[in-house]
N, C-alpha and C. Protein backbone atom coordinates (compact mmCIF):
# COMPACT_ATOMS: atom_id res chain seq x y z
N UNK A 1 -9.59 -2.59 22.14
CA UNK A 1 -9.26 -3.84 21.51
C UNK A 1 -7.76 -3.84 21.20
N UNK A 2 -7.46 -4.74 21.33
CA UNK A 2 -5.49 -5.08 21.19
C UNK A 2 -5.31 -4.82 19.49
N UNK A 3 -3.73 -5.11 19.52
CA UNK A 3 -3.48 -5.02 17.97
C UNK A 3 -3.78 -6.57 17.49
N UNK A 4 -3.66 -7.91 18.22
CA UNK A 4 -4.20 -9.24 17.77
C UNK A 4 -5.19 -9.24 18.11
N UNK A 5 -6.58 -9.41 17.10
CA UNK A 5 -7.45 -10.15 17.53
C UNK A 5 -7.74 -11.50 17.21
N UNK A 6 -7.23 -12.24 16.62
CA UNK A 6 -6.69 -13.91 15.65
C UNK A 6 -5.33 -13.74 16.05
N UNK A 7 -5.32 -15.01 16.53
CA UNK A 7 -3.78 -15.31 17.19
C UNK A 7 -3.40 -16.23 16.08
N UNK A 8 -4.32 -16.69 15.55
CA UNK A 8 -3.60 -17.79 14.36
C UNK A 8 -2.74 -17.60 13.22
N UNK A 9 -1.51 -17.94 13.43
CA UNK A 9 -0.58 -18.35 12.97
C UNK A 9 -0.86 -18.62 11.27
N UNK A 10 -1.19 -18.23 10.19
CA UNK A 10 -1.29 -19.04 9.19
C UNK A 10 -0.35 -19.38 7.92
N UNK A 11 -0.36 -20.50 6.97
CA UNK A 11 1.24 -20.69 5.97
C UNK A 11 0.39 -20.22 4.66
N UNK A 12 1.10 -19.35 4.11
CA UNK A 12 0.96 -18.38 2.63
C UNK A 12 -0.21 -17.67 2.80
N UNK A 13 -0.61 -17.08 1.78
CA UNK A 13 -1.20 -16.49 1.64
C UNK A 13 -2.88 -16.33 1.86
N UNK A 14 -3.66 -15.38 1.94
CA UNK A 14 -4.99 -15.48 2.31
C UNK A 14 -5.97 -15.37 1.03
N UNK A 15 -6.99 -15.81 0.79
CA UNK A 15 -7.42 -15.87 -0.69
C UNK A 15 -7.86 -14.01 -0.94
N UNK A 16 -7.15 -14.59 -2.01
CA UNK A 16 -7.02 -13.08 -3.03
C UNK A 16 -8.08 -12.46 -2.97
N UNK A 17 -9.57 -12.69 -3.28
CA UNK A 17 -10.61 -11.91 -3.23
C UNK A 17 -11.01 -10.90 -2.02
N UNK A 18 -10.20 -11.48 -0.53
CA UNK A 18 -10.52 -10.84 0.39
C UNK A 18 -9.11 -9.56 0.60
N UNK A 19 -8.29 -9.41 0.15
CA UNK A 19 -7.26 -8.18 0.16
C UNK A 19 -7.58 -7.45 -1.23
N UNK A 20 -6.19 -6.52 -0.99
CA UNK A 20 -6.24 -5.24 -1.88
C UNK A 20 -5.31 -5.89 -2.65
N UNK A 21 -5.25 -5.16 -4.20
CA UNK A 21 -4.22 -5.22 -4.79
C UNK A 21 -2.82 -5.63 -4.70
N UNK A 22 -2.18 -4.31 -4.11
CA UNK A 22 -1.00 -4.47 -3.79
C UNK A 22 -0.45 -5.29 -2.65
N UNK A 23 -1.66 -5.69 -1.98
CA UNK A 23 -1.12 -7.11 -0.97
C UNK A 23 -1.09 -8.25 -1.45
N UNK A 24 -2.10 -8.67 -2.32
CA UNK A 24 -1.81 -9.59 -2.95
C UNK A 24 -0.36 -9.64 -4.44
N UNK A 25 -0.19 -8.53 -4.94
CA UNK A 25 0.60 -8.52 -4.96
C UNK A 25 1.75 -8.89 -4.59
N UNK A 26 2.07 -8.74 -3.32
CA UNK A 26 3.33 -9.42 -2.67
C UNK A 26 3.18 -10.63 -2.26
N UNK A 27 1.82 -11.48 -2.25
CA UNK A 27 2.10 -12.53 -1.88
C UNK A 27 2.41 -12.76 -3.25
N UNK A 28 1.80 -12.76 -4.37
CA UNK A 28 2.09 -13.04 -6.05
C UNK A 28 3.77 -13.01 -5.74
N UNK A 29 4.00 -12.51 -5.59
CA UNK A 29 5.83 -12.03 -5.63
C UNK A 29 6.17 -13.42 -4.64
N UNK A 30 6.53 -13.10 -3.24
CA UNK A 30 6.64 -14.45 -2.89
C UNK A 30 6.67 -15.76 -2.70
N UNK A 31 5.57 -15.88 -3.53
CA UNK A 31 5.08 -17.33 -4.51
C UNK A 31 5.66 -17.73 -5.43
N UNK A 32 5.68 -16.69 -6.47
CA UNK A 32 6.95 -16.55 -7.91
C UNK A 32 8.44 -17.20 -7.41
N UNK A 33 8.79 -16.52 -6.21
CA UNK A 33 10.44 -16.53 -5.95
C UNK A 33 10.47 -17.51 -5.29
N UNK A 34 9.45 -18.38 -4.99
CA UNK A 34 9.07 -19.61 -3.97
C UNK A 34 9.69 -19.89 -2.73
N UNK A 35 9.07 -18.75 -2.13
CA UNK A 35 9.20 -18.06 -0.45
C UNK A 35 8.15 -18.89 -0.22
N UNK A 36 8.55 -19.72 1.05
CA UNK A 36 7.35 -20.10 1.74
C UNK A 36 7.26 -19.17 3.02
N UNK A 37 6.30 -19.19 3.53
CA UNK A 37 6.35 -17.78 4.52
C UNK A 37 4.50 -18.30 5.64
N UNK A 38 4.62 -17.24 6.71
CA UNK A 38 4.08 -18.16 7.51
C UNK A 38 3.32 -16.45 7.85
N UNK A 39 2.31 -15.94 8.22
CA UNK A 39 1.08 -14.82 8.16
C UNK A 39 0.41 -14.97 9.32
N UNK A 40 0.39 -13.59 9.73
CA UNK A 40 -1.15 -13.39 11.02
C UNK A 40 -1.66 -11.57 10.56
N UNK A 41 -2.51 -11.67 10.70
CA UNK A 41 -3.48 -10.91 10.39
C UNK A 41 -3.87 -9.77 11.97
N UNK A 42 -4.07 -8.46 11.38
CA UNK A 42 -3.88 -7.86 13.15
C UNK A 42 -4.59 -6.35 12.50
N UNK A 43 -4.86 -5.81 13.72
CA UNK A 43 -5.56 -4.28 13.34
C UNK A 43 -3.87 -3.36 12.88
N UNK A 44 -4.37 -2.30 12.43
CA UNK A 44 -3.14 -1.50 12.05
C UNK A 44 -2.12 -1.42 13.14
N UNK A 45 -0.85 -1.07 12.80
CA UNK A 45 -0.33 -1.10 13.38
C UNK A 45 0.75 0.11 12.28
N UNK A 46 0.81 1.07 13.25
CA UNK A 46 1.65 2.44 12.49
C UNK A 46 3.58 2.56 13.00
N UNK A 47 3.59 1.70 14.49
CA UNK A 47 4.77 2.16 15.37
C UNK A 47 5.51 0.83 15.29
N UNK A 48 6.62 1.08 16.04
CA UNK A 48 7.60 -0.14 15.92
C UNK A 48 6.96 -0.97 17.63
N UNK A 49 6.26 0.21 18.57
CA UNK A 49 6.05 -0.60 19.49
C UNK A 49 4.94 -1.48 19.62
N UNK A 50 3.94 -1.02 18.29
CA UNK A 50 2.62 -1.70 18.20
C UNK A 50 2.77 -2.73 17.61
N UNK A 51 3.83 -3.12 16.80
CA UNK A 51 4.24 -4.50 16.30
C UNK A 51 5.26 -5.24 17.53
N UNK A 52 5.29 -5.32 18.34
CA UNK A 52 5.87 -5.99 19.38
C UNK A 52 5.69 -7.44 19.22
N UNK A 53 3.93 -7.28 19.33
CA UNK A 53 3.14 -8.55 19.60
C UNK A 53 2.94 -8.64 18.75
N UNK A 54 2.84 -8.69 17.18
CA UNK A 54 2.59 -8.98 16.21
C UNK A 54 4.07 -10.15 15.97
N UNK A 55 5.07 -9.30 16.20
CA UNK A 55 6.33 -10.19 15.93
C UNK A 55 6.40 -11.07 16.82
N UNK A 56 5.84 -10.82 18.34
CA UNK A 56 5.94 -12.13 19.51
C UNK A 56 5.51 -13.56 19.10
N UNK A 57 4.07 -12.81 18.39
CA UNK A 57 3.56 -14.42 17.87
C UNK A 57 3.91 -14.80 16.77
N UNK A 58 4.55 -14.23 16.03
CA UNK A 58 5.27 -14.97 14.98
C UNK A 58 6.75 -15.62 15.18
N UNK A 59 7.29 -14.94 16.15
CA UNK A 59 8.51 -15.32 17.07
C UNK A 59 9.13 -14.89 16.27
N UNK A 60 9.37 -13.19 16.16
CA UNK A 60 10.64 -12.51 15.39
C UNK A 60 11.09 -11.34 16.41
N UNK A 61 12.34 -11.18 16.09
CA UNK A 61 12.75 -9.87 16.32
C UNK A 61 11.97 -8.69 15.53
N UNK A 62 12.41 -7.54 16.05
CA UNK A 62 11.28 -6.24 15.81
C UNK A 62 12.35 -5.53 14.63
N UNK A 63 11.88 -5.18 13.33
CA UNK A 63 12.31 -5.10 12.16
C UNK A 63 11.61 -3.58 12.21
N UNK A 64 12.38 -2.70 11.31
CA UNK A 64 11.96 -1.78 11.28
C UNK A 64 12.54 -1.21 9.94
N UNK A 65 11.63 -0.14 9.34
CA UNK A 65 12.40 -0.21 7.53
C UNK A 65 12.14 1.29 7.57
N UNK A 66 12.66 2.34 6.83
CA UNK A 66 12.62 3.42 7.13
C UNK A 66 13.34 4.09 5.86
N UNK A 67 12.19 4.59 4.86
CA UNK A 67 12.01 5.75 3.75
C UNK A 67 13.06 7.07 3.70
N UNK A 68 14.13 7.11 3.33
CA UNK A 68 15.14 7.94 3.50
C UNK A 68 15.59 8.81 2.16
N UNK A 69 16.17 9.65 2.42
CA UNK A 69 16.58 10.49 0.96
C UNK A 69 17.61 11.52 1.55
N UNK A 70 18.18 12.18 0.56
CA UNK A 70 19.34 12.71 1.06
C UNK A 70 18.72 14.46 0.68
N UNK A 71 19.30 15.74 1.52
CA UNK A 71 18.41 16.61 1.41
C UNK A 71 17.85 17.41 -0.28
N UNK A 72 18.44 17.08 -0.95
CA UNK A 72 18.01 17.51 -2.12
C UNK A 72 17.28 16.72 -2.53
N UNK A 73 16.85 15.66 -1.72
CA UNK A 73 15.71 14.81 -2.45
C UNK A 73 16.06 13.88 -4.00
N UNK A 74 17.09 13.45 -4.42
CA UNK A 74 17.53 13.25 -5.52
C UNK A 74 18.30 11.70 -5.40
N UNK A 75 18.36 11.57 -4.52
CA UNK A 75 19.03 10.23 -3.87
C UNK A 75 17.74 9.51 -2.63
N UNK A 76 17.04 8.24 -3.19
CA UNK A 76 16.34 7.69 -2.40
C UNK A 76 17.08 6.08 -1.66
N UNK A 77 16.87 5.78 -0.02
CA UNK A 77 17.02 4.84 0.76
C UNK A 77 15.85 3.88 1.08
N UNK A 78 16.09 3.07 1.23
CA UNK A 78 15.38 2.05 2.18
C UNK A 78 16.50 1.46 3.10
N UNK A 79 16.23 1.87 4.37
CA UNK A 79 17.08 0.87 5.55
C UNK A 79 16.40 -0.08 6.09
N UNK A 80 16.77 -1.23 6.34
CA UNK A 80 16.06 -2.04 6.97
C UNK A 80 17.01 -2.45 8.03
N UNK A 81 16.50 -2.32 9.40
CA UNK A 81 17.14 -2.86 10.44
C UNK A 81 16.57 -3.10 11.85
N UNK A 82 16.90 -3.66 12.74
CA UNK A 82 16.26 -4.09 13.75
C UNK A 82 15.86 -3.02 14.87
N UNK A 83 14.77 -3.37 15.56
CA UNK A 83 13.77 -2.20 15.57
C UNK A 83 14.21 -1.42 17.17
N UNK A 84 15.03 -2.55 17.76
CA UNK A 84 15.60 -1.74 18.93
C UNK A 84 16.69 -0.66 18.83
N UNK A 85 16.89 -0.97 17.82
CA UNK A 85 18.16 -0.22 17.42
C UNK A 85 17.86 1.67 17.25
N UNK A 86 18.89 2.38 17.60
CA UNK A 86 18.40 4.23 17.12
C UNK A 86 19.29 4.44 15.84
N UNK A 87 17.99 5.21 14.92
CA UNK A 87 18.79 5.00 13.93
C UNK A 87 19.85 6.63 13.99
N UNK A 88 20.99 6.70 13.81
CA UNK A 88 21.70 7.41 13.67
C UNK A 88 22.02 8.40 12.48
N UNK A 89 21.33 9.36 11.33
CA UNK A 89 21.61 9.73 10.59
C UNK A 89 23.41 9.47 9.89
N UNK A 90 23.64 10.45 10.73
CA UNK A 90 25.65 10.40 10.43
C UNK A 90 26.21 9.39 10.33
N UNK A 91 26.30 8.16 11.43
CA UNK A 91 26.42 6.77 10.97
C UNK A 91 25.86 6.16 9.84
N UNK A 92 25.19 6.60 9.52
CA UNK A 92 24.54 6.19 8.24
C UNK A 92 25.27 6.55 6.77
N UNK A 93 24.55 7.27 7.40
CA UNK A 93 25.05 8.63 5.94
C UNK A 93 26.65 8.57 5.39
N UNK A 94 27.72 8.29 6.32
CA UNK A 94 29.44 8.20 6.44
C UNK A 94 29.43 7.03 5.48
N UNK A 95 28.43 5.88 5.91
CA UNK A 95 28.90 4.37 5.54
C UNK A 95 28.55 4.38 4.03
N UNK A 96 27.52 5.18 3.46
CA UNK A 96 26.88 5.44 2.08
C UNK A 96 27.42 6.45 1.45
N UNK A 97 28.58 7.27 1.99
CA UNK A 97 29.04 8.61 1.51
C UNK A 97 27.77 9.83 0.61
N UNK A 98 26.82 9.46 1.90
CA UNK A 98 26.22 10.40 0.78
C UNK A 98 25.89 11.75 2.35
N UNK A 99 25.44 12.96 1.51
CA UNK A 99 24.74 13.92 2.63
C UNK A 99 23.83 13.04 3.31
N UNK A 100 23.63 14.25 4.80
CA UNK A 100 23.01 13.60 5.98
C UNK A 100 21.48 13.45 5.03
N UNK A 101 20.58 12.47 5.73
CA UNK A 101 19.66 11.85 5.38
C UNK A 101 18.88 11.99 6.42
N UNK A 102 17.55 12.33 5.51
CA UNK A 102 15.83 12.50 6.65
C UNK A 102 14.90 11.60 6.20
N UNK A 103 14.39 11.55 6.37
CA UNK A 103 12.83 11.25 6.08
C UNK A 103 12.87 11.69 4.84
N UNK A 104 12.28 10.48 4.01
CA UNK A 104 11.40 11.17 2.65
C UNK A 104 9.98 11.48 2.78
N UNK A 105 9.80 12.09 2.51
CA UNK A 105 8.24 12.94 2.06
C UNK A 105 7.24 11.58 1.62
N UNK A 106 5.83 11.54 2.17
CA UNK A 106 5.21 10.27 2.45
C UNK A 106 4.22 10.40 0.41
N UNK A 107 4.86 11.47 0.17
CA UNK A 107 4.16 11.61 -1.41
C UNK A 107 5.50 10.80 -2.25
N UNK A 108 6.16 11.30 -1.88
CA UNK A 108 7.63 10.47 -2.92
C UNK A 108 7.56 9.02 -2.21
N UNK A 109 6.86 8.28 -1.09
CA UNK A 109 7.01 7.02 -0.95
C UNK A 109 6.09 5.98 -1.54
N UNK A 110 4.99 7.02 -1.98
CA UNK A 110 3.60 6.23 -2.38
C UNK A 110 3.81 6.47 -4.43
N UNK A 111 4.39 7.52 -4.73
CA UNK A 111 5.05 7.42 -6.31
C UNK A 111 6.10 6.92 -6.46
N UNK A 112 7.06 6.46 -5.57
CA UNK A 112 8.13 5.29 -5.84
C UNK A 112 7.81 4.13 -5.54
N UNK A 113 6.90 3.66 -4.23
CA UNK A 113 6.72 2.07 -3.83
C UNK A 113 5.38 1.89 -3.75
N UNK A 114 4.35 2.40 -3.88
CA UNK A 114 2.96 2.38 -3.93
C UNK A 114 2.97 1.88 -2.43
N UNK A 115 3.59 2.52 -1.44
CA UNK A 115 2.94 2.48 0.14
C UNK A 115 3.21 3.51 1.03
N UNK A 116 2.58 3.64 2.01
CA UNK A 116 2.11 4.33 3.21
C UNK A 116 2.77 4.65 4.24
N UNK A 117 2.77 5.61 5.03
CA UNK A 117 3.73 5.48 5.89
C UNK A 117 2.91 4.45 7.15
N UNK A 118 4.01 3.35 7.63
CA UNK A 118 3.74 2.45 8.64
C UNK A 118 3.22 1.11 8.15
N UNK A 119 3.39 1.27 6.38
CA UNK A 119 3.59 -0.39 5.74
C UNK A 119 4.58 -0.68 4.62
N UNK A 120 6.10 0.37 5.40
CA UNK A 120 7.24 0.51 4.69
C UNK A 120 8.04 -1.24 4.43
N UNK A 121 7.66 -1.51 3.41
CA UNK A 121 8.39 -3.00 3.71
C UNK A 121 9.29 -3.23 2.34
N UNK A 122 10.69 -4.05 2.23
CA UNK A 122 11.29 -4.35 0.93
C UNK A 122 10.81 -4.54 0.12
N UNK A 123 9.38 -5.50 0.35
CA UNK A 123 8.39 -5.94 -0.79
C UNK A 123 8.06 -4.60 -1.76
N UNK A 124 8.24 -3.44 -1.09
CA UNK A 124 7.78 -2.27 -2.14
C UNK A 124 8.27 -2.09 -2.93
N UNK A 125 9.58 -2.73 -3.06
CA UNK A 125 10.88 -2.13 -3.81
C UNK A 125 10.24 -2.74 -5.54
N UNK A 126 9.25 -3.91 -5.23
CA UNK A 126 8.72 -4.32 -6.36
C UNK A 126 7.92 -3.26 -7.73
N UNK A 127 7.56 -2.53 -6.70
CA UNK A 127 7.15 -0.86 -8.12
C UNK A 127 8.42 0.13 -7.88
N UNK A 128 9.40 -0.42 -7.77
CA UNK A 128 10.74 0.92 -7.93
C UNK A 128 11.58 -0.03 -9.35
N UNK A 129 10.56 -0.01 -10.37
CA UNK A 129 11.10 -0.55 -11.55
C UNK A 129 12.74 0.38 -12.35
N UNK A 130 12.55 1.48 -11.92
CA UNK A 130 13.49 2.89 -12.59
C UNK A 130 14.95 2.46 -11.46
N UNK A 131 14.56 1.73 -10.46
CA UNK A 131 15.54 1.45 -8.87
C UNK A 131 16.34 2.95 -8.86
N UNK A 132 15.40 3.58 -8.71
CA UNK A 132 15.42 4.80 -7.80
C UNK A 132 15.95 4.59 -6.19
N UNK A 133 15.13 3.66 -5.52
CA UNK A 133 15.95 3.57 -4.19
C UNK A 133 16.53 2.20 -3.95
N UNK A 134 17.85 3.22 -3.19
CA UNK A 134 19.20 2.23 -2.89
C UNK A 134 18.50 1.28 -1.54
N UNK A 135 18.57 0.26 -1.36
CA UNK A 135 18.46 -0.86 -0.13
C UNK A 135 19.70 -0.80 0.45
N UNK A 136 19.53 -0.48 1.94
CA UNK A 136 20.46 -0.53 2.77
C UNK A 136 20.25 -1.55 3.93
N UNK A 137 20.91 -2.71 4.37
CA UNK A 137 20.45 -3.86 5.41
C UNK A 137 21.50 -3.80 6.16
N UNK A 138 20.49 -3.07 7.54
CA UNK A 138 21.71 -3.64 8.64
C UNK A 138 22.17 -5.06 8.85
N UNK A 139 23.21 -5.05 8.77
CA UNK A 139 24.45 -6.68 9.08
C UNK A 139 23.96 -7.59 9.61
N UNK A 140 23.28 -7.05 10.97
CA UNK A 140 22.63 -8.24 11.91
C UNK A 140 21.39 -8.68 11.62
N UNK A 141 20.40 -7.70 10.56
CA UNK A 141 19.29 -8.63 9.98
C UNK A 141 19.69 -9.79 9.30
N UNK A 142 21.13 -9.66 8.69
CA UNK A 142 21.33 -10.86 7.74
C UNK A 142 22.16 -12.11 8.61
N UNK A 143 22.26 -11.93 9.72
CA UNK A 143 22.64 -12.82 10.86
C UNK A 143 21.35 -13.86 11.01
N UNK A 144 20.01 -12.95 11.38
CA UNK A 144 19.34 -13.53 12.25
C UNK A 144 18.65 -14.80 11.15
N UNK A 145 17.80 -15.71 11.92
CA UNK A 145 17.12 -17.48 11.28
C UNK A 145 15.90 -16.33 10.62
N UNK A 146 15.29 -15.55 10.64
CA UNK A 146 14.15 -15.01 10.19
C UNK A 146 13.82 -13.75 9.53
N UNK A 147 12.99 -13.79 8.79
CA UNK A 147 12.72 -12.04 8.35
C UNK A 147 11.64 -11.77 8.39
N UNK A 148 11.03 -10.69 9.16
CA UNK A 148 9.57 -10.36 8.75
C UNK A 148 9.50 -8.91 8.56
N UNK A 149 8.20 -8.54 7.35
CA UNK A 149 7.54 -7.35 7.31
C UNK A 149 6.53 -7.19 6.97
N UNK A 150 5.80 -6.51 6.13
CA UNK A 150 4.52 -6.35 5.87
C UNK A 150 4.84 -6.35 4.62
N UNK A 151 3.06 -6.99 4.38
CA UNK A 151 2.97 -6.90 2.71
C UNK A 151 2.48 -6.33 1.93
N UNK A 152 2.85 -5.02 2.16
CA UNK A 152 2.67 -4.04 1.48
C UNK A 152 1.46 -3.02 2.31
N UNK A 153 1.28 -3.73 3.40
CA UNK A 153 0.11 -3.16 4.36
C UNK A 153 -0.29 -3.37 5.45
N UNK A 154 -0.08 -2.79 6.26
CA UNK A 154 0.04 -2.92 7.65
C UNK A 154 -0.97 -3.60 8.89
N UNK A 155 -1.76 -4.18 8.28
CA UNK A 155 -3.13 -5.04 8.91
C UNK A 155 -2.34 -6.46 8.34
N UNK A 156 -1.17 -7.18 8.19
CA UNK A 156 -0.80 -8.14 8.04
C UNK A 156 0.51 -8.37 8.18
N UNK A 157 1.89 -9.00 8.74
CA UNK A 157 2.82 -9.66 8.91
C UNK A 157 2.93 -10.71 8.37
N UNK A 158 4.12 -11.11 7.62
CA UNK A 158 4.63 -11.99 7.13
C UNK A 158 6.11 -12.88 7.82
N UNK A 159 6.62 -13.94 7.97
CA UNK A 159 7.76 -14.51 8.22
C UNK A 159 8.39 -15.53 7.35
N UNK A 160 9.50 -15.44 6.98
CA UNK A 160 10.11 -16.01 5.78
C UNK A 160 11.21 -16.23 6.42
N UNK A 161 12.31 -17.07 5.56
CA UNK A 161 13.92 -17.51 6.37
C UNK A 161 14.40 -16.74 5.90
N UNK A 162 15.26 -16.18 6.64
CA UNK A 162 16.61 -15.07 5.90
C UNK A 162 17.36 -15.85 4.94
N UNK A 163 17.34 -16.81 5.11
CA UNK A 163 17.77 -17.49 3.98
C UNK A 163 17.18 -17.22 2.51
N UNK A 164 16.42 -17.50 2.46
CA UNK A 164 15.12 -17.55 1.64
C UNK A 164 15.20 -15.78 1.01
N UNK A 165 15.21 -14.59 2.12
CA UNK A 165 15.57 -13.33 1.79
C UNK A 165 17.07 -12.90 1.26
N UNK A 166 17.87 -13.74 1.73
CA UNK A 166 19.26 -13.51 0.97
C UNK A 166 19.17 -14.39 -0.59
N UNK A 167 18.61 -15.59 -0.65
CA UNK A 167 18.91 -16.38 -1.70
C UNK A 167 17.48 -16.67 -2.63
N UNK A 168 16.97 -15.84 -2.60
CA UNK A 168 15.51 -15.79 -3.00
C UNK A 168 14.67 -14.26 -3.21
N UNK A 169 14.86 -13.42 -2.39
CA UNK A 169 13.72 -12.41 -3.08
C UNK A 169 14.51 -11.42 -2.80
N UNK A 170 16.12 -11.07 -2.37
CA UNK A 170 16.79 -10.26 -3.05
C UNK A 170 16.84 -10.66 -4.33
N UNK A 171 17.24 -11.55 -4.68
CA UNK A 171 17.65 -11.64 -6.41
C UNK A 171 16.63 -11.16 -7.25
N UNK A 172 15.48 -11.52 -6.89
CA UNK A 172 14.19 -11.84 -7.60
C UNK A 172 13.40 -9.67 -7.29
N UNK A 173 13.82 -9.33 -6.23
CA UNK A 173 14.02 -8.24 -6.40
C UNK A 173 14.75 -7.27 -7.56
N UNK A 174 15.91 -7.99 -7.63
CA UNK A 174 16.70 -7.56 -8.79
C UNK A 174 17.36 -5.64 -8.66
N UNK A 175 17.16 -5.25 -7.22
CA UNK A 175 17.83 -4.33 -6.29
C UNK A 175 19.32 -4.65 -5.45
N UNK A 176 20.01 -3.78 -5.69
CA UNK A 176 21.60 -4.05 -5.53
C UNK A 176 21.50 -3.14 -3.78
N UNK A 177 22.07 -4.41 -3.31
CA UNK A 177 21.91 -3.31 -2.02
C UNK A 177 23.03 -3.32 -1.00
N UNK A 178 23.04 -2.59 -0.10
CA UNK A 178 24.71 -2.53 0.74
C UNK A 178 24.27 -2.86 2.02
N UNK A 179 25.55 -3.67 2.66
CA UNK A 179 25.11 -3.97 4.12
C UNK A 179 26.05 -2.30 4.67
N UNK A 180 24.98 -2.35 5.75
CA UNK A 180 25.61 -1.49 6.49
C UNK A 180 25.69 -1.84 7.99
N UNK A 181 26.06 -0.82 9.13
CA UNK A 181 26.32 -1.25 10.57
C UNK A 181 25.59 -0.33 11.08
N UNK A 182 24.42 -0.19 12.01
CA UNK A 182 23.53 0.67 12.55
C UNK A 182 24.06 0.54 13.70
């Protein structure tokens, strides 16, 4: 069976009784900051290539967000950037002056953002109340007409205007974050 099985397209949210918590959660959040946003529903999806078609039918570019920390573990990232892209540690790391950067540990992602690895999305940043992790956005996400990620869980996609993500649920995030160049 594919990763779509409902091709339908749907606007906000799905009634609360049928998700989890923390998904509804983020639609709660998006609603608050009055994101209108547009949803399809799909089997898991863990890789950047299994969301291909998830983003086809929503008509986005391939977004990709990625749990980072610096090696003493004491400094936490979120990058968000487009999914063709390789992410480069050192390029990274130069533009943030901090040590080279790995992977954080999938236990420090679920006690800082209450998620999983492969439903890494900004929306998490909503339980990093202490803002433990720094937001880093590649340049050209904030170019493009659209933004999508998951809400908080990876059996669902969301699409919102970058507009709407620059002038709306960064603020409402209330996370200070740096553009960078991937």
């Amino acid at each position: 069976m594919g990763i779509i099985t409902d091709e339908t397209v749907y606007k906000g949210r799905p009634d609360r009784s049928t998700r989890i918590d923390k998904e509804n959660d983020a639609y709660d959040f998006l609603e608050n900051a009055g994101v209108e946003f547009s949803r399809v529903d799909h089997a898991p999806v863990d890789t950047i290539e299994e969301c291909a078609a998830v983003k086809a039918l929503l008509g986005l570019g391939l977004c990709k967000n990625l749990f980072l920390c610096n090696y003493q573990r004491t400094k936490y990232y979120m990058l968000v950037m487009h999914g063709e892209k390789k992410f480069s540690t050192a390029v990274v790391s130069k533009q943030i002056a901090s040590s080279r950067l790995s992977f954080a540990p999938k236990e420090d992602m679920q006690s800082m953002l209450n998620l999983t690895p492969g439903s890494v999305t900004i929306l998490g940043l909503i339980y990093d109340k202490e803002k433990k992790v720094r937001l880093l956005i590649d340049e050209d996400i904030l170019n493009d007409e659209y933004f999508g990620c998951h809400p908080m869980i990876n059996t669902s996609s969301v699409k919102f205007s970058t507009k709407d993500l620059k002038e709306k649920v960064l603020p409402a995030l209330a996370h200070e974050y740096t553009v960078v160049r991937v």
